[in-house]
Protein backbone atom coordinates (compact mmCIF):
# COMPACT_ATOMS: atom_id res chain seq x y z
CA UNK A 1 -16.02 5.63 12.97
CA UNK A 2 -17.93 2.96 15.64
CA UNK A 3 -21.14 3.30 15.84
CA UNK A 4 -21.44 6.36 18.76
CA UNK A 5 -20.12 8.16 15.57
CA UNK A 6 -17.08 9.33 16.57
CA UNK A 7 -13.87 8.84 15.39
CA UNK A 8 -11.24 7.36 17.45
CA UNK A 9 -7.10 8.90 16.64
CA UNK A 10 -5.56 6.51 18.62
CA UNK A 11 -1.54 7.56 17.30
CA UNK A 12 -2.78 11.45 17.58
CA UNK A 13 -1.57 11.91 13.86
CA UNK A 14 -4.26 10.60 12.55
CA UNK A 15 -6.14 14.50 11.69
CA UNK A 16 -2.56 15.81 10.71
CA UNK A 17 -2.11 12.93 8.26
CA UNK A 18 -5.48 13.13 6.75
CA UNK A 19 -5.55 17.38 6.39
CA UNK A 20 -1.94 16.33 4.55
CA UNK A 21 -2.62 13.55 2.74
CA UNK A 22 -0.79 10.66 4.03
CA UNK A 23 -0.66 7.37 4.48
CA UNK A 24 1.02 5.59 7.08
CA UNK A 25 1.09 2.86 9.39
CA UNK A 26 0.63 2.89 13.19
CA UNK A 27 3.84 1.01 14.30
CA UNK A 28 7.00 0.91 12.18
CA UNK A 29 6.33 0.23 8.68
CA UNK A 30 9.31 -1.82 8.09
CA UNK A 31 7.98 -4.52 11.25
CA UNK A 32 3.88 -4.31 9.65
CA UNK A 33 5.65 -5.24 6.33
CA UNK A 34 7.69 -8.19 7.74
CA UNK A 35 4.91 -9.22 9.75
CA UNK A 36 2.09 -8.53 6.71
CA UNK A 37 3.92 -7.69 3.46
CA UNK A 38 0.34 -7.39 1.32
CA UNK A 39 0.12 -3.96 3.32
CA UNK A 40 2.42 -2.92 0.73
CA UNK A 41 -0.07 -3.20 -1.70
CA UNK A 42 -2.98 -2.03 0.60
CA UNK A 43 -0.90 0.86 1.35
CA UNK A 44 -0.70 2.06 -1.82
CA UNK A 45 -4.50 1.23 -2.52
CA UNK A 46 -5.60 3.56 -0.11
CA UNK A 47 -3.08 6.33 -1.21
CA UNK A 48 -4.63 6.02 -5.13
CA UNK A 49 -8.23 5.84 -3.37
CA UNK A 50 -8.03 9.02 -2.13
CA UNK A 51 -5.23 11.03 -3.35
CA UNK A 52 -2.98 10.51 -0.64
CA UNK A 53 1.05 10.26 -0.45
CA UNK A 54 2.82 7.59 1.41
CA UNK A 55 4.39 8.51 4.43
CA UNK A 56 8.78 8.99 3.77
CA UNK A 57 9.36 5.75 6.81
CA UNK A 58 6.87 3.80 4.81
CA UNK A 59 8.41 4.14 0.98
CA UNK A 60 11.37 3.42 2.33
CA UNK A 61 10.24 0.21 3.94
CA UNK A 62 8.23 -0.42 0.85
CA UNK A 63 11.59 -0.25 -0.99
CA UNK A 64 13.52 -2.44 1.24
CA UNK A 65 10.63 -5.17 1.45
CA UNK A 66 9.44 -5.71 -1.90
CA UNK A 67 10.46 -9.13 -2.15
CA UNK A 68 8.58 -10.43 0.47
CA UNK A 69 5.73 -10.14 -1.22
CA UNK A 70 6.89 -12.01 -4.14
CA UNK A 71 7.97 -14.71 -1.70
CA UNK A 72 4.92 -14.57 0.72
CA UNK A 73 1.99 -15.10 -1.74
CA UNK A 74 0.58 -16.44 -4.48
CA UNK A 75 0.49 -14.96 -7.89
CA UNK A 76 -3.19 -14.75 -7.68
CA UNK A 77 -3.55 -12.94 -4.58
CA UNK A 78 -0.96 -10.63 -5.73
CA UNK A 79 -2.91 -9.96 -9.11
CA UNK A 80 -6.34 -9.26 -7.32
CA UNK A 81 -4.08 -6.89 -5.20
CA UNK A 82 -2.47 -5.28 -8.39
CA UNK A 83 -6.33 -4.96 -9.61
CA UNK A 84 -7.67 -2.92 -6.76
CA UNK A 85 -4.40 -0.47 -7.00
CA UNK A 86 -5.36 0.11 -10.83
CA UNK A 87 -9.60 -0.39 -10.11
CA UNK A 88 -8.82 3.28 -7.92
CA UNK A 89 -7.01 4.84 -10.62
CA UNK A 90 -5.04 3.44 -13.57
CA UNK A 91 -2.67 6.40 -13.76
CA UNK A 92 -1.89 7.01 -10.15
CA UNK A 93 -1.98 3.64 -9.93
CA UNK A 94 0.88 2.24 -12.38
CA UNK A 95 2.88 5.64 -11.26
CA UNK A 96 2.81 4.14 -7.24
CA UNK A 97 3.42 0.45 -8.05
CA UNK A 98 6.95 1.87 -10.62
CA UNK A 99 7.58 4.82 -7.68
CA UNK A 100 7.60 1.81 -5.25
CA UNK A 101 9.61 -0.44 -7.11
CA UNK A 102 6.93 -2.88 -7.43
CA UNK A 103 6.99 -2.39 -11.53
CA UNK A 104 8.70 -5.90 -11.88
CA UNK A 105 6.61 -7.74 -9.38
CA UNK A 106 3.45 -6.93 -11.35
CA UNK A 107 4.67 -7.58 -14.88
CA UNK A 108 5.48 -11.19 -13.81
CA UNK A 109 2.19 -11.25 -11.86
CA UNK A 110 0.19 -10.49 -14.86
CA UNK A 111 2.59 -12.23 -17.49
CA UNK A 112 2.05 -15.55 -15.33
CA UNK A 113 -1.92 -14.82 -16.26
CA UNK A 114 -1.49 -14.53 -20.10
């Protein structure tokens, strides 16, 4: 929303996705993840935030990208990642970050810490 108060679809999915519950992104998920892999994460934020799905295109980039985030940041910034995925909802949470393959990643994220 800017601040005339309207809201701006600029792919012309945007209503569809929201009255279905759906994340996505607005190029090809696989070239946002290369380019930005912590949208992985963010993706999957927004999806526990508000009860939303990820898109099929984007779990399946998710699952073929995974270890760029391991290899693109630090464990920290990946642990205050993992903490805003579980801060929206523990239990849709954990079940997105094992559904996503990103179970491993945040056990060694949070091991690291102890």
């Amino acid at each position: 929303q800017l601040s005339d108060g309207k809201v701006y679809d600029v792919t012309g999915q945007g209503k569809k996705d929201f009255q279905q519950g759906t994340v996505r992104t607005y190029f090809l998920p696989a070239e946002v993840i290369r380019r930005n892999p912590i949208t992985i994460l963010r993706a999957i934020k927004y999806a526990c935030k508000y009860g939303f799905n990820l898109s099929k295109d984007l779990r399946e980039a998710i699952g073929e990208s995974v270890n760029l985030l391991a290899e693109s940041y630090d464990n920290g910034r990946l642990e205050m990642a993992f903490d805003e995925i579980i801060m929206q909802g523990a239990t849709s949470g954990a079940r997105m970050i094992k559904e996503n393959g990103l179970e491993n990643l945040f056990m060694l994220v949070k091991k690291e810490r102890v």
